[in-house]
N, C-alpha and C. Protein backbone atom coordinates (compact mmCIF):
# COMPACT_ATOMS: atom_id res chain seq x y z
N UNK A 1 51.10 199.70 64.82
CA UNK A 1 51.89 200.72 64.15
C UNK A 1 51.08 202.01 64.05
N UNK A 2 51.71 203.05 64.62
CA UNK A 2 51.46 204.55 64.11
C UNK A 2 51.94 204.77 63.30
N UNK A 3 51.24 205.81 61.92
CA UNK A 3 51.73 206.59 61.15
C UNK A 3 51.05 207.71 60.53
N UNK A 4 51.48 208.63 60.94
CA UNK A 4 51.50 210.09 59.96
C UNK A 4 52.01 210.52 59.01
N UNK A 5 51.26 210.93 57.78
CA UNK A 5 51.34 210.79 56.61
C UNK A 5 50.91 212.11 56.26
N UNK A 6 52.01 213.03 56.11
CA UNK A 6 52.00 214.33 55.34
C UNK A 6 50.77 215.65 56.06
N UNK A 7 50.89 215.31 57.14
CA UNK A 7 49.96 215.86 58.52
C UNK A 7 50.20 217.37 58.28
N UNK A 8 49.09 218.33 58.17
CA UNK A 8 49.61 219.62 58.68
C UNK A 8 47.97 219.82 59.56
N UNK A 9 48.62 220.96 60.60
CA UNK A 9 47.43 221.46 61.26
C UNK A 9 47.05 222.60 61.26
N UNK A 10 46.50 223.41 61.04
CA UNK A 10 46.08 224.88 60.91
C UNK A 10 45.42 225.32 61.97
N UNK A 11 45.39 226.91 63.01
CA UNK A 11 44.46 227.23 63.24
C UNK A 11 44.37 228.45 62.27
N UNK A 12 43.35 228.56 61.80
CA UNK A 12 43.51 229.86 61.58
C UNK A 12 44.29 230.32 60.08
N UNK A 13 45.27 230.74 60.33
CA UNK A 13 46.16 231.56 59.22
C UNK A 13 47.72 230.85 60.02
N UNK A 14 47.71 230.49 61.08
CA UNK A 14 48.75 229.47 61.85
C UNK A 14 48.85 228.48 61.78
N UNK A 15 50.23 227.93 61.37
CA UNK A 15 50.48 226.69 60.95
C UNK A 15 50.85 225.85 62.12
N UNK A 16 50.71 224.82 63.07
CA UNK A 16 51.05 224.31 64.18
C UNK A 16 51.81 222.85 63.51
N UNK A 17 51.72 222.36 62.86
CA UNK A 17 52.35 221.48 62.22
C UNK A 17 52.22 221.23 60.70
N UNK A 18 53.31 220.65 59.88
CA UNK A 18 53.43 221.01 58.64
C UNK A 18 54.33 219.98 58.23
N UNK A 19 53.84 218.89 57.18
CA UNK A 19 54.27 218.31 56.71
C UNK A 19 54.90 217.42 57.76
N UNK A 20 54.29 216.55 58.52
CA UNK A 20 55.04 215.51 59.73
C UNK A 20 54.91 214.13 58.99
N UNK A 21 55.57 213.74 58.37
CA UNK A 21 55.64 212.33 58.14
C UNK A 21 56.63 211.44 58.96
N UNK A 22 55.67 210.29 60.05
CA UNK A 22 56.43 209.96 61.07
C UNK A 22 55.62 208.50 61.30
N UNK A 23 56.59 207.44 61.57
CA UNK A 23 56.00 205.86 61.43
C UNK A 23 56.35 205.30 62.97
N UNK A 24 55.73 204.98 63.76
CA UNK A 24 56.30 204.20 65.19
C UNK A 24 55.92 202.91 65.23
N UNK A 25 56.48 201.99 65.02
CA UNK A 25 56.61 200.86 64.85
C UNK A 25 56.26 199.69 66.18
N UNK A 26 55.05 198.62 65.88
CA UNK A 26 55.16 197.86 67.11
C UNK A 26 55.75 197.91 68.07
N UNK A 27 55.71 197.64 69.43
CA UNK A 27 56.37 197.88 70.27
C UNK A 27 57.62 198.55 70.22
N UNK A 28 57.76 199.54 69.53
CA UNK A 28 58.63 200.49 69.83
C UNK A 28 58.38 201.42 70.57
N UNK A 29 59.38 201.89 71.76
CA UNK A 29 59.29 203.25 72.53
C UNK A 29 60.02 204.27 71.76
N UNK A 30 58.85 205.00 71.95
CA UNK A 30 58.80 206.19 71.22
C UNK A 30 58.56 207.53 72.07
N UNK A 31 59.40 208.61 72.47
CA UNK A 31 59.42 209.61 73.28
C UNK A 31 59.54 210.96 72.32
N UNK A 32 57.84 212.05 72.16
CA UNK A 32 58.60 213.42 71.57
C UNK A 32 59.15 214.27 72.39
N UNK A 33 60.32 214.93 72.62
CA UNK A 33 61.21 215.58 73.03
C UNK A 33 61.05 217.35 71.98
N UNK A 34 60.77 218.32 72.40
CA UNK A 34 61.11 219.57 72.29
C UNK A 34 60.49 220.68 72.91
N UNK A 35 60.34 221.72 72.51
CA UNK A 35 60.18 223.20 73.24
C UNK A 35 59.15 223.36 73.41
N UNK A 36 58.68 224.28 74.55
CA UNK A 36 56.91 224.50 74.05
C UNK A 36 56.74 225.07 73.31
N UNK A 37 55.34 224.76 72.15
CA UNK A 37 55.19 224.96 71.20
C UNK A 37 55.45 224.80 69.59
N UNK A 38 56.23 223.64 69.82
CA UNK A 38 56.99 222.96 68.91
C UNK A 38 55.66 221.86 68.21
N UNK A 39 54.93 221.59 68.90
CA UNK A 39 53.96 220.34 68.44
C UNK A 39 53.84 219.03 68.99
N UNK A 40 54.18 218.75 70.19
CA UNK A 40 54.29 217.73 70.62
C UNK A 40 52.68 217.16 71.55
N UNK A 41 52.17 218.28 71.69
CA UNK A 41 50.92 217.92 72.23
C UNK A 41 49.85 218.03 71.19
N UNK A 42 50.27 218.74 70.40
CA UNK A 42 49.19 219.07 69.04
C UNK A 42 49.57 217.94 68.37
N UNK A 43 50.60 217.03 68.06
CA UNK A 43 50.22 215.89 67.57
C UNK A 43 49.32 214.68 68.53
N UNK A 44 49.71 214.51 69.15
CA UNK A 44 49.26 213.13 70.07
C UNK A 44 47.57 213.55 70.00
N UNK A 45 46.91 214.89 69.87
CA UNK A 45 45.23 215.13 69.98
C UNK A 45 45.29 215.13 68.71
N UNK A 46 45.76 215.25 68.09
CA UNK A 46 45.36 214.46 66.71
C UNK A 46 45.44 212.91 66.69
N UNK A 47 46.16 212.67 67.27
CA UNK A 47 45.94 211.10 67.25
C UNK A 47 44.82 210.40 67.79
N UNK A 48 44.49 210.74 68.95
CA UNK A 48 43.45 210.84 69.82
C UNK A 48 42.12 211.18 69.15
N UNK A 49 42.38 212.05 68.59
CA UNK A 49 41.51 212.39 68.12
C UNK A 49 40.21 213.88 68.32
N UNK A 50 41.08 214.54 69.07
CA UNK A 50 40.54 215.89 69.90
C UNK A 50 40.62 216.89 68.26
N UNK A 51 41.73 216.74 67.61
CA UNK A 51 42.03 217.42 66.46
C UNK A 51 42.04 216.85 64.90
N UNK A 52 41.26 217.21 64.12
CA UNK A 52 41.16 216.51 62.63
C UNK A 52 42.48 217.68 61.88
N UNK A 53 43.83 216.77 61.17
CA UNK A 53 44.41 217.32 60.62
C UNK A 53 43.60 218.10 59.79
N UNK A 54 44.22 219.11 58.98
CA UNK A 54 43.99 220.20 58.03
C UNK A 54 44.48 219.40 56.40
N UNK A 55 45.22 218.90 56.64
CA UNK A 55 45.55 217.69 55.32
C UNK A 55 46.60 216.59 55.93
N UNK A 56 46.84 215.43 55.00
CA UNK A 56 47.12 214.57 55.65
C UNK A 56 46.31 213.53 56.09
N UNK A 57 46.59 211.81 56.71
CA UNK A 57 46.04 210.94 57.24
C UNK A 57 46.77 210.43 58.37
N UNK A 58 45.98 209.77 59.03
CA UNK A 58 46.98 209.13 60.32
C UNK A 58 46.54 208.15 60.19
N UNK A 59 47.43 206.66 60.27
CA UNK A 59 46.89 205.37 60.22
C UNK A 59 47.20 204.23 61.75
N UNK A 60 46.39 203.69 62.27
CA UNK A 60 46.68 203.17 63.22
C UNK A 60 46.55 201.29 63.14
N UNK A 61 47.80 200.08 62.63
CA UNK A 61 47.35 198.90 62.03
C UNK A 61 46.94 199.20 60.89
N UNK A 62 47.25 200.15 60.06
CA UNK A 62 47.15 199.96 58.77
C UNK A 62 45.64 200.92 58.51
N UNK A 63 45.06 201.21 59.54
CA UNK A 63 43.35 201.62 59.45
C UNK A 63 43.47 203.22 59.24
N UNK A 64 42.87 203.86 58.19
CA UNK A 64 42.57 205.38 58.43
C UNK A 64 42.18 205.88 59.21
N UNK A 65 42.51 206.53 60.59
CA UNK A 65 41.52 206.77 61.61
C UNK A 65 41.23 207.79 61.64
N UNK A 66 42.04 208.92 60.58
CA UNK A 66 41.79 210.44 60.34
C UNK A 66 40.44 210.98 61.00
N UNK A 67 39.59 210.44 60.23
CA UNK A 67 38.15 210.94 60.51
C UNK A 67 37.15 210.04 61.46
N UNK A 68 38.05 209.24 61.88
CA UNK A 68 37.15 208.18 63.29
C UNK A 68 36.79 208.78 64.29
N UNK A 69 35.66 208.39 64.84
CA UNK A 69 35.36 209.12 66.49
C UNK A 69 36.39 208.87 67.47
N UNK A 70 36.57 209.97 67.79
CA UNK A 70 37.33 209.78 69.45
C UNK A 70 36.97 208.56 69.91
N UNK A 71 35.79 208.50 70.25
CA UNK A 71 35.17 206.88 71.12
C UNK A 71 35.54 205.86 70.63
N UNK A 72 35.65 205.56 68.86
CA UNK A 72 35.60 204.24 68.23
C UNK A 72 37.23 204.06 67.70
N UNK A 73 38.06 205.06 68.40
CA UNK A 73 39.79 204.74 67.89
C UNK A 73 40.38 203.73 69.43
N UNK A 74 39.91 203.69 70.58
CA UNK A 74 40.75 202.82 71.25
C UNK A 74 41.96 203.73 71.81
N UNK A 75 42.12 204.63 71.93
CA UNK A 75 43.26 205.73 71.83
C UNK A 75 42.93 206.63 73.46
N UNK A 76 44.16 206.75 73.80
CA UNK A 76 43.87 207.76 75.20
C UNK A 76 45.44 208.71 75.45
N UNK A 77 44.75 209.64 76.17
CA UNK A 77 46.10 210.37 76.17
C UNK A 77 46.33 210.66 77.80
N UNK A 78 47.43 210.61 78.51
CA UNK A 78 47.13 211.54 79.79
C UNK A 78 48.12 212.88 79.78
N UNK A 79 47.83 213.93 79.88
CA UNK A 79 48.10 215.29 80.54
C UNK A 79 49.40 215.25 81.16
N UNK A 80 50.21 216.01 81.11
CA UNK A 80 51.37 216.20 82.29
C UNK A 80 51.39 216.44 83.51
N UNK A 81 49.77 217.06 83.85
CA UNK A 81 49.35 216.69 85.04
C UNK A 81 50.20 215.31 86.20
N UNK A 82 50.53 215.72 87.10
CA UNK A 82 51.17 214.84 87.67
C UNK A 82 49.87 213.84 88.34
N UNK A 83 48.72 213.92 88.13
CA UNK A 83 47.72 213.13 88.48
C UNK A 83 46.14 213.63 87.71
N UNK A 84 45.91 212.24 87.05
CA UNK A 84 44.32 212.82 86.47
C UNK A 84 43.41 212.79 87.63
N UNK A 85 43.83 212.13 88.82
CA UNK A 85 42.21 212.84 89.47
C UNK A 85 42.95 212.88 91.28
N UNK A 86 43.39 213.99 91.32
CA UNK A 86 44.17 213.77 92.51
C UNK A 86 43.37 213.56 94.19
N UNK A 87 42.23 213.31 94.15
CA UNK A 87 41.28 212.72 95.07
C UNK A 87 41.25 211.28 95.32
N UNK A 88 42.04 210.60 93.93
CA UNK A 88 41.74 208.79 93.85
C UNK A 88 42.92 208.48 94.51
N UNK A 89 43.15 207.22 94.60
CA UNK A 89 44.13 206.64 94.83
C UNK A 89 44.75 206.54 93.75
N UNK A 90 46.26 206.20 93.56
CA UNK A 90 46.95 205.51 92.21
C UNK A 90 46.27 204.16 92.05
N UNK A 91 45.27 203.32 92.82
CA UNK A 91 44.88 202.39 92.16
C UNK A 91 43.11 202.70 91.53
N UNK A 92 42.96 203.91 91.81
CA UNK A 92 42.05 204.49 91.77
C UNK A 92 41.45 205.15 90.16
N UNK A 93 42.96 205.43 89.90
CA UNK A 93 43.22 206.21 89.10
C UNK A 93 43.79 205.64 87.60
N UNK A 94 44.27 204.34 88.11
CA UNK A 94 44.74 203.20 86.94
C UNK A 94 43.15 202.27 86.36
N UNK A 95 43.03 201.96 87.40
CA UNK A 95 41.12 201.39 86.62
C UNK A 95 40.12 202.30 86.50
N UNK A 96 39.95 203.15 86.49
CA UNK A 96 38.65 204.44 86.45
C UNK A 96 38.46 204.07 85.08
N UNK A 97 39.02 204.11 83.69
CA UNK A 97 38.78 203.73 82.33
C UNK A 97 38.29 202.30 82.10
N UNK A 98 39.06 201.63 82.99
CA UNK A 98 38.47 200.55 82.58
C UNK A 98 36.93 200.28 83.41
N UNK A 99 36.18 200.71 84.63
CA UNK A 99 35.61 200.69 84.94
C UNK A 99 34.14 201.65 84.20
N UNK A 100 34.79 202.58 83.57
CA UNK A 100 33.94 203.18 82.41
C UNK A 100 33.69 203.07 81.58
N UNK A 101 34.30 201.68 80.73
CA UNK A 101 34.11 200.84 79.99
C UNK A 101 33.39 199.44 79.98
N UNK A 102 33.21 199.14 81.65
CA UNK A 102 32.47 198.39 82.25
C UNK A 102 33.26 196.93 81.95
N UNK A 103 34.56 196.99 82.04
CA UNK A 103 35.47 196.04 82.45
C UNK A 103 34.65 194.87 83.70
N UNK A 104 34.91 193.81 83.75
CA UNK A 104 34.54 192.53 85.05
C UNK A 104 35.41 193.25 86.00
N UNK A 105 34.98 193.29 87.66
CA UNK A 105 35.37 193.15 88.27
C UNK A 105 37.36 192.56 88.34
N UNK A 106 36.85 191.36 88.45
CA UNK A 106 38.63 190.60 88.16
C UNK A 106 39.40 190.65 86.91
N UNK A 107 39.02 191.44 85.84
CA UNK A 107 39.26 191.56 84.58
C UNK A 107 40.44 193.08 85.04
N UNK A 108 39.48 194.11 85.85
CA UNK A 108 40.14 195.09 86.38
C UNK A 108 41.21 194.87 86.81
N UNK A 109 41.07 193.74 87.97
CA UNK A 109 41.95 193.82 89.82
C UNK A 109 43.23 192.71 88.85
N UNK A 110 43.17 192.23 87.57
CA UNK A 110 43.87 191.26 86.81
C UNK A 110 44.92 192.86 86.21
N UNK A 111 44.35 193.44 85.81
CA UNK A 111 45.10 195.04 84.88
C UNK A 111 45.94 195.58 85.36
N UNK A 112 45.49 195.91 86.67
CA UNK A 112 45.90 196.86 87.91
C UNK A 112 46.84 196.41 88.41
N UNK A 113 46.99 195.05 88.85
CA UNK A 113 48.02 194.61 89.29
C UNK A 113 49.10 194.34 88.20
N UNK A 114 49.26 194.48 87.25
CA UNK A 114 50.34 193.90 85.68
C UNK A 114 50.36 195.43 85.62
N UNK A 115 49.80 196.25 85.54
CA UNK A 115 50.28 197.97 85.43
C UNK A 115 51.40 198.40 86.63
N UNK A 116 50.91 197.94 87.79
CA UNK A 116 51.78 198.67 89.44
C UNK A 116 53.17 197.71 89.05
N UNK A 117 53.42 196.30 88.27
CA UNK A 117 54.39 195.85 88.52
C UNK A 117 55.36 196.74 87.59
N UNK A 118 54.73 197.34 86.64
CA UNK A 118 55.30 197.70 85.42
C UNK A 118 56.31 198.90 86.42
N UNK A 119 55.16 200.04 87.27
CA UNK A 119 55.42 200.75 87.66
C UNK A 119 56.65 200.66 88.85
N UNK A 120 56.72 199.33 89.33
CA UNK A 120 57.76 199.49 90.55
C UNK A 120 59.23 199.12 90.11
């Protein structure tokens, strides 16, 4: 479970989000939909963790992760980029994390293949 809990973000004297209280529930699909500049990428790097709300907590399983390291939340985001590394292959490009995490060999080629089925 995700949840945001009374989230605002500031830069500055600019408010980018304000007051978001929002719960996504176990396997629920969950899609944000709006304009640019609305907040839809400024939330998810807060989740991630690129951005520390201005007030507010975010809980992930119940855990405060507000102030957790990027590294120690388990959390990833990808870009709208239609490819994070457009030199790899798509199978290239699906294990690179886990290989930087130093995943087994067949632990990988086990991932990769349950991801492409998802994908076809």
């Amino acid at each position: 479970m995700i949840k945001f809990n009374d989230i605002e973000i500031k830069y500055g004297d600019f408010t980018a989000i304000s007051n978001l209280n929002l719960e996504v529930e176990k396997g629920e699909f969950f899609t944000f939909l709006g304009p640019s500049g609305c907040g839809k990428t400024t939330t998810l790097r807060s989740l991630a963790g690129f951005i520390t709300p201005t007030e507010g907590a975010i809980e992930v399983n119940g855990e405060d992760i507000t102030y957790k390291p990027i590294e120690k939340r388990g959390i990833g985001m990808v870009f709208q980029s239609y490819a994070l590394f457009p030199t790899m292959t798509v199978e290239e490009n699906i294990c690179f994390g886990l290989k930087e995490n130093k995943w087994e060999k067949n632990k990988i080629t086990e991932r990769v293949k349950k991801v492409l089925r998802w994908l076809i």
